[in-house]
Protein backbone atom coordinates (compact mmCIF):
# COMPACT_ATOMS: atom_id res chain seq x y z
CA UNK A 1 65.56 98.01 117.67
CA UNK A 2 66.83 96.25 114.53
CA UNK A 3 68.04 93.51 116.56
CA UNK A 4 64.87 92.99 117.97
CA UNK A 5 63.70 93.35 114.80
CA UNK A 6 65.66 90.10 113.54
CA UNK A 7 64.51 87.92 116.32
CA UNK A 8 61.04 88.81 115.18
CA UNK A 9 61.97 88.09 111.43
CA UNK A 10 63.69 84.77 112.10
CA UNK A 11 61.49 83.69 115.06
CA UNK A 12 59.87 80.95 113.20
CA UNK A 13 63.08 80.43 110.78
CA UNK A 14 65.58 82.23 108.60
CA UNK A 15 62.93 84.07 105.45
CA UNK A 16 63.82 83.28 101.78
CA UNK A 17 62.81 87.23 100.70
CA UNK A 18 65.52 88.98 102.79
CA UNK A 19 65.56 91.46 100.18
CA UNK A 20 62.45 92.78 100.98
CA UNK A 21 63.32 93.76 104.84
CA UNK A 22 65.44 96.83 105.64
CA UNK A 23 69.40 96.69 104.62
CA UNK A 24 70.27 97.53 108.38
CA UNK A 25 69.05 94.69 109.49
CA UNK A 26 71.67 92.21 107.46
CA UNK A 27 73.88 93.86 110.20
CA UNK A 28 72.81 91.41 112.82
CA UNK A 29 72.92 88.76 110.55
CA UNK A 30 75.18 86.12 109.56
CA UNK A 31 76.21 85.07 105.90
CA UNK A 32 75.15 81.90 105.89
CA UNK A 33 71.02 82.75 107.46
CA UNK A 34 71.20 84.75 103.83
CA UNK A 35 69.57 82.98 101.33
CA UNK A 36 71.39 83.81 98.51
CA UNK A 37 75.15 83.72 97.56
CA UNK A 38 77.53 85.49 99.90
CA UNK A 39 79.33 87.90 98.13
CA UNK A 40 75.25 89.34 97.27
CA UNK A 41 74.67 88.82 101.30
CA UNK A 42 78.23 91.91 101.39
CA UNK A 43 77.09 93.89 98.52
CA UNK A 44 73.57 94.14 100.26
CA UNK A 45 75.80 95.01 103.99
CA UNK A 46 77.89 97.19 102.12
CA UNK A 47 74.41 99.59 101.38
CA UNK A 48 73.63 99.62 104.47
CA UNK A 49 74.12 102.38 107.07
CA UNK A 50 77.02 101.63 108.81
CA UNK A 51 76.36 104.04 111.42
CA UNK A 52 74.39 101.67 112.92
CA UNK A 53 76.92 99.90 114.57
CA UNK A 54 79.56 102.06 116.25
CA UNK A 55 83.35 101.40 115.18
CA UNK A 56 83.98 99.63 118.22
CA UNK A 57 81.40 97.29 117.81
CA UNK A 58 82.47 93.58 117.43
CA UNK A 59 79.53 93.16 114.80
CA UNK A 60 81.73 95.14 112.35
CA UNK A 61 84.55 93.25 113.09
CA UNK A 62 82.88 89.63 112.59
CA UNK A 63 81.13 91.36 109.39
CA UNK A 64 84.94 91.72 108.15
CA UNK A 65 86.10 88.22 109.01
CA UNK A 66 83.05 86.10 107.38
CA UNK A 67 83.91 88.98 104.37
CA UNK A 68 87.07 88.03 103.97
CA UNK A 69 86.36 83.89 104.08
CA UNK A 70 83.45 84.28 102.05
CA UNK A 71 85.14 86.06 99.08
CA UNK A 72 88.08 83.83 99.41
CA UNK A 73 91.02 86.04 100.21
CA UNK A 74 93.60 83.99 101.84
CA UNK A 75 95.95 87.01 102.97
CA UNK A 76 95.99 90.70 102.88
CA UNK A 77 95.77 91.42 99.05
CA UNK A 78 92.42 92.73 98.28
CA UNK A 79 91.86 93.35 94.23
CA UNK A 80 89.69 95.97 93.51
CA UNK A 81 86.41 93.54 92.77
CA UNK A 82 86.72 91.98 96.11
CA UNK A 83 87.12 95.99 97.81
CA UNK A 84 84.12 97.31 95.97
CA UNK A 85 81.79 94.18 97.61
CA UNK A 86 83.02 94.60 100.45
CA UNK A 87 82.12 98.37 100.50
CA UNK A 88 82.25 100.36 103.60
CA UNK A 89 83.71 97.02 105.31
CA UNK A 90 87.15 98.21 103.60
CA UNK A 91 87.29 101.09 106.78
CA UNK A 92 87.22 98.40 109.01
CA UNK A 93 90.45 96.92 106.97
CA UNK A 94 94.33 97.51 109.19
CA UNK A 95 97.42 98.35 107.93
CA UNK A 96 98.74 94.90 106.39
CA UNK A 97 95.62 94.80 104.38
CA UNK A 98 95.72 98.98 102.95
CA UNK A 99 99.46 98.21 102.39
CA UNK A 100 99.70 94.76 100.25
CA UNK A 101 96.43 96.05 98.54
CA UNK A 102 98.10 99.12 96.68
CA UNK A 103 95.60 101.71 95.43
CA UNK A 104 92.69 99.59 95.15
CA UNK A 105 91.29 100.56 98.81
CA UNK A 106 91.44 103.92 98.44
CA UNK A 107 88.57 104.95 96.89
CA UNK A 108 86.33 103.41 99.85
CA UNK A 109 88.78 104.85 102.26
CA UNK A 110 88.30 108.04 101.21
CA UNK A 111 84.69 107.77 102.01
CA UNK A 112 85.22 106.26 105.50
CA UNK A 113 84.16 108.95 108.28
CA UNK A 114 87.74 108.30 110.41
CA UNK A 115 90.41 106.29 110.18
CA UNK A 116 92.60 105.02 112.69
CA UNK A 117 96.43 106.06 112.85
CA UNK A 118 97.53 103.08 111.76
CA UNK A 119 94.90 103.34 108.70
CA UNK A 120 96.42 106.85 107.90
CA UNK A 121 99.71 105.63 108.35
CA UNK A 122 99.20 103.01 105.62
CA UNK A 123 97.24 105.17 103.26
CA UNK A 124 100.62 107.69 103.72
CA UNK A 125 102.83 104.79 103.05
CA UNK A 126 100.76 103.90 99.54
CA UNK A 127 100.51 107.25 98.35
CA UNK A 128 104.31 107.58 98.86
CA UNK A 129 105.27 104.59 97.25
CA UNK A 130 104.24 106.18 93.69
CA UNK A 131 102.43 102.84 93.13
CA UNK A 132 99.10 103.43 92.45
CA UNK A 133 96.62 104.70 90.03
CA UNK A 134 98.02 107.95 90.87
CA UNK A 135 101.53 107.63 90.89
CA UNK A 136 104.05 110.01 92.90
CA UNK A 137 102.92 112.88 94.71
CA UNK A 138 105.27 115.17 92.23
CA UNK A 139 103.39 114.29 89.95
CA UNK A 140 99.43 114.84 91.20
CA UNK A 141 97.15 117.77 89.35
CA UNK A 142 94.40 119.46 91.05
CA UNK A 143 91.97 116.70 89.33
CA UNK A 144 94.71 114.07 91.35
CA UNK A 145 93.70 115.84 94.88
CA UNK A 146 89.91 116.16 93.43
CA UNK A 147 90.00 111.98 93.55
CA UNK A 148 92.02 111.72 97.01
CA UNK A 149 89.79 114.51 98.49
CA UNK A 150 88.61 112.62 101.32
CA UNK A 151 91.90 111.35 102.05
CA UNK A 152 93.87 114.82 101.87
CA UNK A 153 93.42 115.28 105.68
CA UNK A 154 95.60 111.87 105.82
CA UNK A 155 98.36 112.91 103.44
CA UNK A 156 100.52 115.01 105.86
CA UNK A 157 103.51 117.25 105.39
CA UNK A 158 105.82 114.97 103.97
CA UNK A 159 103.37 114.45 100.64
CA UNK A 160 102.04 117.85 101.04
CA UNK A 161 105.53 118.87 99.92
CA UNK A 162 106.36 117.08 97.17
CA UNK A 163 102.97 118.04 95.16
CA UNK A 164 103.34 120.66 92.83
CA UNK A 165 101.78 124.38 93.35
């Protein structure tokens, strides 16, 4: 529907008031039809309902990519800025990315609704490390597992252990 939406919306050119249509609908659309800076065009995605496209969808993927070029980020080091634009785009993020980023995806991947294993993996791997806002397990409070609770299902045994009682 909200594709068919769009091609009603844009059927005699791309509007100048996209703000005023629904937030879903920027899902269908590219950056550069927004008129309006980028990074606003991500913000604007990034409150939308994701849950309109499924996770396999190659919408979310291209959403990522023109992301990533439109913010400027020529590896996989995302500052925390840059990760709260992109918003729920950040679950759509692999490995390399969670890794060289540190803590500053975690927040918005505690609030994706799954992760893949190699997402998990990574989160495991940062949370190990002792590296982040958090620092080592050993060293986590209840308030510590209050932040990461959307991520505790992702922690396994091997960081279960070292938390204190």
């Amino acid at each position: 529907q909200l594709s068919c939406l769009l091609r009603m919306v844009t059927l005699h050119g791309i509007p100048q008031d996209w703000d005023t249509y629904p937030q879903d609908l920027l899902l269908f659309l590219s950056p550069s039809d927004y008129a309006g800076n980028c990074s606003q065009f991500f913000i604007n995605v990034g409150k939308a309902n994701e849950d309109v496209l499924p996770r396999e969808a190659p919408q979310r993927q291209q959403l990522l990519l023109e992301a990533l070029e439109c913010l400027g980020i020529p590896g996989t080091q995302i500052n925390q800025t840059n990760a709260e634009i992109l918003g729920w785009l950040v679950c759509e993020l692999d490995g390399d990315y969670i890794r060289s980023s540190g803590g500053t995806l975690l927040k918005g991947l505690s609030l994706c609704e799954s992760l893949l294993p190699e997402q998990e993996e990574a989160i495991r791997d940062v949370l190990s490390s002792g590296n982040t806002i958090f620092g080592p397990p050993s060293a986590w409070s209840a308030f510590t597992l209050s932040e990461l609770s959307g991520l505790i299902p992702v922690l396994g045994p091997s960081i279960l252990q070292q938390i204190p009682k």
